[in-house]
N, C-alpha and C. Protein backbone atom coordinates (compact mmCIF):
# COMPACT_ATOMS: atom_id res chain seq x y z
N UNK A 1 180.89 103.70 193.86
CA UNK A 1 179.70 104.48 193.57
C UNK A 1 180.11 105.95 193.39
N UNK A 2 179.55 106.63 192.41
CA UNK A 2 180.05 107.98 191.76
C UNK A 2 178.66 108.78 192.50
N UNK A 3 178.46 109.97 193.14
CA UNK A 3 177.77 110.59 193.40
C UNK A 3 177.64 112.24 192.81
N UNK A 4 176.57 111.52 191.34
CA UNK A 4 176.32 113.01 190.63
C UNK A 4 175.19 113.84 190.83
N UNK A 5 175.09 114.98 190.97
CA UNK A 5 174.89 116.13 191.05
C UNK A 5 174.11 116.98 189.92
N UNK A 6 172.91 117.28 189.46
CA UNK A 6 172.56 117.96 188.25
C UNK A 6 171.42 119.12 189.28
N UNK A 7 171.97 120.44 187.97
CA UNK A 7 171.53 121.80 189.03
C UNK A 7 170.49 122.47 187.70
N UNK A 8 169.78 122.96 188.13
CA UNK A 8 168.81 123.97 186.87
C UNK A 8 168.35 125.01 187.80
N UNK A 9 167.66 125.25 187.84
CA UNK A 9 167.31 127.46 188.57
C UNK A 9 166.26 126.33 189.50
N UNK A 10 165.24 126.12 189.60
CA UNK A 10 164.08 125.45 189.78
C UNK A 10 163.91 124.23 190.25
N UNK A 11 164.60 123.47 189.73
CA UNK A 11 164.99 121.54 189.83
C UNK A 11 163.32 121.23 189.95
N UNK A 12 162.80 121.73 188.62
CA UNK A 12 161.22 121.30 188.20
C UNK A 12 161.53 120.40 186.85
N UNK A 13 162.30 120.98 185.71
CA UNK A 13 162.10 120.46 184.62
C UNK A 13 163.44 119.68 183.69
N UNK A 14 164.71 120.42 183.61
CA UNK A 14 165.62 119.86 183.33
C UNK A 14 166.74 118.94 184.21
N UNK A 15 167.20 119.24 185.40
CA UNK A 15 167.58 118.66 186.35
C UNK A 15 167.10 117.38 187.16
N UNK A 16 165.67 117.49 187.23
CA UNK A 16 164.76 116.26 187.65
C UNK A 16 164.99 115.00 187.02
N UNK A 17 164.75 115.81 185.20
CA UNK A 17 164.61 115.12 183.91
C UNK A 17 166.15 114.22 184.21
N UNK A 18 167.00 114.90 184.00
CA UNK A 18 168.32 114.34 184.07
C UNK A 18 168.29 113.17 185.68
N UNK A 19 167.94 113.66 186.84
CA UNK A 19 167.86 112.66 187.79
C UNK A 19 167.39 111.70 187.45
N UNK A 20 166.57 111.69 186.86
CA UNK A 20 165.59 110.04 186.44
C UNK A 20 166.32 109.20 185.23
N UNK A 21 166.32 109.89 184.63
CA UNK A 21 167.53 109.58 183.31
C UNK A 21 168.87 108.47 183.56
N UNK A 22 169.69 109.07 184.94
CA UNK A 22 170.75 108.88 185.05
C UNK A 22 170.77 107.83 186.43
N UNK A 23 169.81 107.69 187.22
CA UNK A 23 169.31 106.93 188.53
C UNK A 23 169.30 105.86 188.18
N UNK A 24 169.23 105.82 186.74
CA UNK A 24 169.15 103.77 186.33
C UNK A 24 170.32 103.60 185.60
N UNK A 25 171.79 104.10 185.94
CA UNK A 25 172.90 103.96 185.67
C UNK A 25 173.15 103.22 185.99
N UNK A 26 173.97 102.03 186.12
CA UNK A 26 174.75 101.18 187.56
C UNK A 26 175.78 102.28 188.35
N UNK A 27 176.23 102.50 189.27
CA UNK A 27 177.50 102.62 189.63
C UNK A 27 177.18 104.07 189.98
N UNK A 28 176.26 104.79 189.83
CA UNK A 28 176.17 106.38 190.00
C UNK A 28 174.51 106.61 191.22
N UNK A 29 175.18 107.16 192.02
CA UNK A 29 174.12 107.90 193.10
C UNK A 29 173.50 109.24 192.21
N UNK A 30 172.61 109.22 192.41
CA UNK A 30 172.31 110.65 191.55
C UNK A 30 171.05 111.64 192.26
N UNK A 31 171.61 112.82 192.39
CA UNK A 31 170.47 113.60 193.29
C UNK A 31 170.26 115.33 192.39
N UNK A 32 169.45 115.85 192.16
CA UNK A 32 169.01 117.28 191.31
C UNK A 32 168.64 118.07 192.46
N UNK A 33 168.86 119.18 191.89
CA UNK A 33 168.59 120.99 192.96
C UNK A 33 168.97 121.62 192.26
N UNK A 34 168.23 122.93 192.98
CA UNK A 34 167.83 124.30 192.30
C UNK A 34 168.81 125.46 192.58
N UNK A 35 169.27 126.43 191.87
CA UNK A 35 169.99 127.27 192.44
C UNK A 35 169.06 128.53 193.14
N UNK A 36 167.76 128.57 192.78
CA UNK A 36 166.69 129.19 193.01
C UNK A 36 166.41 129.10 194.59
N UNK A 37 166.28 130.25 196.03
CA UNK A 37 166.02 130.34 196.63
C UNK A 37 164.28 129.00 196.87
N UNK A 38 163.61 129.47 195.95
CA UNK A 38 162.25 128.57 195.82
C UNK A 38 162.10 127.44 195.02
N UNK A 39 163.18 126.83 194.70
CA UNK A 39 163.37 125.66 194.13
C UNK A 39 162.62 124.76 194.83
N UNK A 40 162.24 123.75 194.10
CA UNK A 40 161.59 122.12 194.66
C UNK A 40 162.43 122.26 195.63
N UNK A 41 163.76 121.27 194.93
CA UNK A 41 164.57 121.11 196.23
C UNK A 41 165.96 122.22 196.00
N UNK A 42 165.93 122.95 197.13
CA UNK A 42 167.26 124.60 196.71
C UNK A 42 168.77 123.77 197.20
N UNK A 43 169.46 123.91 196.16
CA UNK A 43 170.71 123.85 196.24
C UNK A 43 171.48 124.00 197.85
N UNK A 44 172.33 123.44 198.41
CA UNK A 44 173.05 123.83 199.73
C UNK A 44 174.17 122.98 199.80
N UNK A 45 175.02 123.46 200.59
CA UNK A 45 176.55 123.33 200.71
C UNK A 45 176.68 121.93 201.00
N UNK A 46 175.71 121.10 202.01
CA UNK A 46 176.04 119.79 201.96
C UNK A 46 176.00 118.80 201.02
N UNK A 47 174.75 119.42 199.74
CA UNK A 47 174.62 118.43 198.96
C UNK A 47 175.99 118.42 197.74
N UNK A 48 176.46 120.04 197.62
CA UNK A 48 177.63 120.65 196.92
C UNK A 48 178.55 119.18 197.27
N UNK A 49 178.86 119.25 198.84
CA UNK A 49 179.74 118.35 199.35
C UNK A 49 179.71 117.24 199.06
N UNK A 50 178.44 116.31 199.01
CA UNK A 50 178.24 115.20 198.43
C UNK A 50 179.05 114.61 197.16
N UNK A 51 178.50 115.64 196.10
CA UNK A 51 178.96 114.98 195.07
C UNK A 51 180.25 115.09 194.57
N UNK A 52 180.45 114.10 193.36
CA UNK A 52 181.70 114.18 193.06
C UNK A 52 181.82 114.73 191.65
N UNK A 53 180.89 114.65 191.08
CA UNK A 53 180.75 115.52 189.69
C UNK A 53 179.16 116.25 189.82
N UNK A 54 179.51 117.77 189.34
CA UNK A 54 178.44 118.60 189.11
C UNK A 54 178.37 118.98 187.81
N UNK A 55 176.90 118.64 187.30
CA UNK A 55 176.47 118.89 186.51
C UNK A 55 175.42 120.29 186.24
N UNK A 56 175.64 121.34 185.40
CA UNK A 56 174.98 122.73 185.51
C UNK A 56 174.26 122.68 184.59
N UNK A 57 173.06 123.14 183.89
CA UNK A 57 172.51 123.37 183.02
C UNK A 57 173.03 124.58 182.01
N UNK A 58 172.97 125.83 182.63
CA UNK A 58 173.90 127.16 181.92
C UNK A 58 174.91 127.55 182.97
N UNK A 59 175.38 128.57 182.05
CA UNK A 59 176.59 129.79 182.51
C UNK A 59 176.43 129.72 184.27
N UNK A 60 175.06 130.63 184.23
CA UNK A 60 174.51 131.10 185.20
C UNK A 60 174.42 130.42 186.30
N UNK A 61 174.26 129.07 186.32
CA UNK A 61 174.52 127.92 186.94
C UNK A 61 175.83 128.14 187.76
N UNK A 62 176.23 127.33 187.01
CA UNK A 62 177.68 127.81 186.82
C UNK A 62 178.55 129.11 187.62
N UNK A 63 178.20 129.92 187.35
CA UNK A 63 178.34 130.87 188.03
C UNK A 63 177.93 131.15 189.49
N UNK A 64 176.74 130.61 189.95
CA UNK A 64 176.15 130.80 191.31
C UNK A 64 176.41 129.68 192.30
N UNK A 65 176.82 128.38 191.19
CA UNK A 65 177.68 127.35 192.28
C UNK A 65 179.34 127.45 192.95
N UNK A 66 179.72 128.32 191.85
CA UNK A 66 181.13 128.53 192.41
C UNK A 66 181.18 129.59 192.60
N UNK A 67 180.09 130.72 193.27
CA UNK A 67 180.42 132.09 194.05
C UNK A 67 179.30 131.58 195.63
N UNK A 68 178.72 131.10 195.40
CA UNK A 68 177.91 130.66 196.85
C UNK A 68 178.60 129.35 197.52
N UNK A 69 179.23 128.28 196.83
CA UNK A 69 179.29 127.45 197.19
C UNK A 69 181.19 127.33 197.07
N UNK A 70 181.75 128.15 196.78
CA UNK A 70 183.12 127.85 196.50
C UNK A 70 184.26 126.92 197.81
N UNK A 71 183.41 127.52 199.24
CA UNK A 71 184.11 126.57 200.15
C UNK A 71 183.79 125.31 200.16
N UNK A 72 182.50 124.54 199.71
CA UNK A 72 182.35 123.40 199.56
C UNK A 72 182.35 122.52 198.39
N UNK A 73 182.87 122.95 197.13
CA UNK A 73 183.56 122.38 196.43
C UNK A 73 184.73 121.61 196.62
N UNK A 74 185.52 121.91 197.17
CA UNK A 74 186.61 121.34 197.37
C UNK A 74 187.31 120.01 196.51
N UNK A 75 187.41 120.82 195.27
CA UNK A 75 188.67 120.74 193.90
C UNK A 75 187.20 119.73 193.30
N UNK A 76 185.19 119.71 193.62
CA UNK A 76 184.51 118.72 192.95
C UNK A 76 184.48 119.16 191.47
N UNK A 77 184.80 118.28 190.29
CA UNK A 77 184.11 118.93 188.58
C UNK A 77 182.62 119.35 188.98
N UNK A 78 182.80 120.81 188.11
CA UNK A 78 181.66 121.46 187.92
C UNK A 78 181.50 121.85 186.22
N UNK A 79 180.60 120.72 185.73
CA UNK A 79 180.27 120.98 183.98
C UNK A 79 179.26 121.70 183.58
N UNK A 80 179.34 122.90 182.61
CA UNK A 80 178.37 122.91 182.23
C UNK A 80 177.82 122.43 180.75
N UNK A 81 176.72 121.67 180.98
CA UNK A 81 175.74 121.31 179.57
C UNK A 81 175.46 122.49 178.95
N UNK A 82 175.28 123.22 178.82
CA UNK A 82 175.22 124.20 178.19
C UNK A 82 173.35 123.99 177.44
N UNK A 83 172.69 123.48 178.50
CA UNK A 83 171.37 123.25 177.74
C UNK A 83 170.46 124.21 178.55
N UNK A 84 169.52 125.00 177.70
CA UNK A 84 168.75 126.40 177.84
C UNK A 84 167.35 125.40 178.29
N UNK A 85 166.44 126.44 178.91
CA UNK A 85 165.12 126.45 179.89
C UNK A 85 164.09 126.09 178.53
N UNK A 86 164.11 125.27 177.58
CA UNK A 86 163.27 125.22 176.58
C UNK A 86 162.64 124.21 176.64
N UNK A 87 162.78 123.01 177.68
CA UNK A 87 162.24 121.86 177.76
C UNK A 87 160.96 121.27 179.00
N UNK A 88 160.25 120.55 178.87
CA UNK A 88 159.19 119.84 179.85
C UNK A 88 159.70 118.98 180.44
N UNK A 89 159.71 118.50 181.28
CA UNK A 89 159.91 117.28 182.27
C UNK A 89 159.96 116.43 181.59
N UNK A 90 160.68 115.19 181.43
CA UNK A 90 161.16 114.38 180.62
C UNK A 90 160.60 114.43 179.14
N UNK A 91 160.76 115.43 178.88
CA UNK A 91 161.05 116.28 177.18
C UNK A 91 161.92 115.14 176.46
N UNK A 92 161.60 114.02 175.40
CA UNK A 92 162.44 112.70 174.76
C UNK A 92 163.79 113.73 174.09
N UNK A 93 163.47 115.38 173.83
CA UNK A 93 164.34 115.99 173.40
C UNK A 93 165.53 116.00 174.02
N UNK A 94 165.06 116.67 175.88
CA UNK A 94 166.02 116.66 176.37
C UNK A 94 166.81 115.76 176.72
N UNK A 95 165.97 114.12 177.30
CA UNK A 95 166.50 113.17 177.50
C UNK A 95 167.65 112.70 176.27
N UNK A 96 167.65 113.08 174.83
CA UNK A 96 168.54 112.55 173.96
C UNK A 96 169.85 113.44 174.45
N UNK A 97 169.48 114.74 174.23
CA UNK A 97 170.74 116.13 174.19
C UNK A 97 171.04 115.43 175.92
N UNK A 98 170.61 114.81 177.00
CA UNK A 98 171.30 115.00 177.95
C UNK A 98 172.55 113.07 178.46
N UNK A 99 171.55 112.70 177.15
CA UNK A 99 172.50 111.25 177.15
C UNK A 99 173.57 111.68 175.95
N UNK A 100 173.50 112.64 175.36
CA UNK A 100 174.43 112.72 174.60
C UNK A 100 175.26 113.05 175.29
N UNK A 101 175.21 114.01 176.17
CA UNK A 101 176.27 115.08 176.88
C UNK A 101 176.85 114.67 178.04
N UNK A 102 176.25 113.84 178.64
CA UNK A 102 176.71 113.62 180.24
C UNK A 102 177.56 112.22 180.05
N UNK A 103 177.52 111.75 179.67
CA UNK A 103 178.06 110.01 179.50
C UNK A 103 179.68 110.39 179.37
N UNK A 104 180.26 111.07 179.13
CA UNK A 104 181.54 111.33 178.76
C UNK A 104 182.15 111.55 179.63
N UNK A 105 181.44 112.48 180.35
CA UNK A 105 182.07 112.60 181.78
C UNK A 105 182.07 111.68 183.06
N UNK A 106 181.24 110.69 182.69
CA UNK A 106 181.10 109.43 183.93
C UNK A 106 182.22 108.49 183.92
């Protein structure tokens, strides 16, 4: 069992989207969070620990998981999708751009 990881500012609209998406994988645990202090659910070092691949939405992402969280990485992939705040909760848009993008890395 692979335990992935998807992060957005919020974990309201793209990250969720991607949890549900990817939860009916076989073979993959899959849990979403926010890098956002007021996130649904806010990002923290144990869940960092958990997984084995992280998935980021932007840069910025990106950036705030490996300056807050750098001791609990420990050597986990951190990708970023490179997909922007333009989408609704399971948006069929995003769901295509995020089966395009993530499958490669599983």
């Amino acid at each position: 069992m692979q335990n992935i990881l998807f992060v957005c500012s919020q974990n309201k609209l793209r990250s969720p989207t991607a949890e549900q998406v990817f939860s009916e994988y076989p073979g993959l645990e899959v849990l979403s969070a926010g890098t956002n202090n007021d996130a649904v659910t806010p990002l923290d070092a144990e869940t960092v620990s958990w997984a084995d691949i992280i998935f980021v939405m932007e840069k910025s992402h990106l950036n705030k998981v490996r300056t807050k969280f750098r001791s609990s990485l420990n050597g986990t992939r951190v990708i970023c999708l490179n997909i922007p705040d333009d989408y609704e909760f399971m948006d069929p848009d995003l769901i295509r751009l995020l089966q395009a993008k993530v499958p490669r890395f599983l």
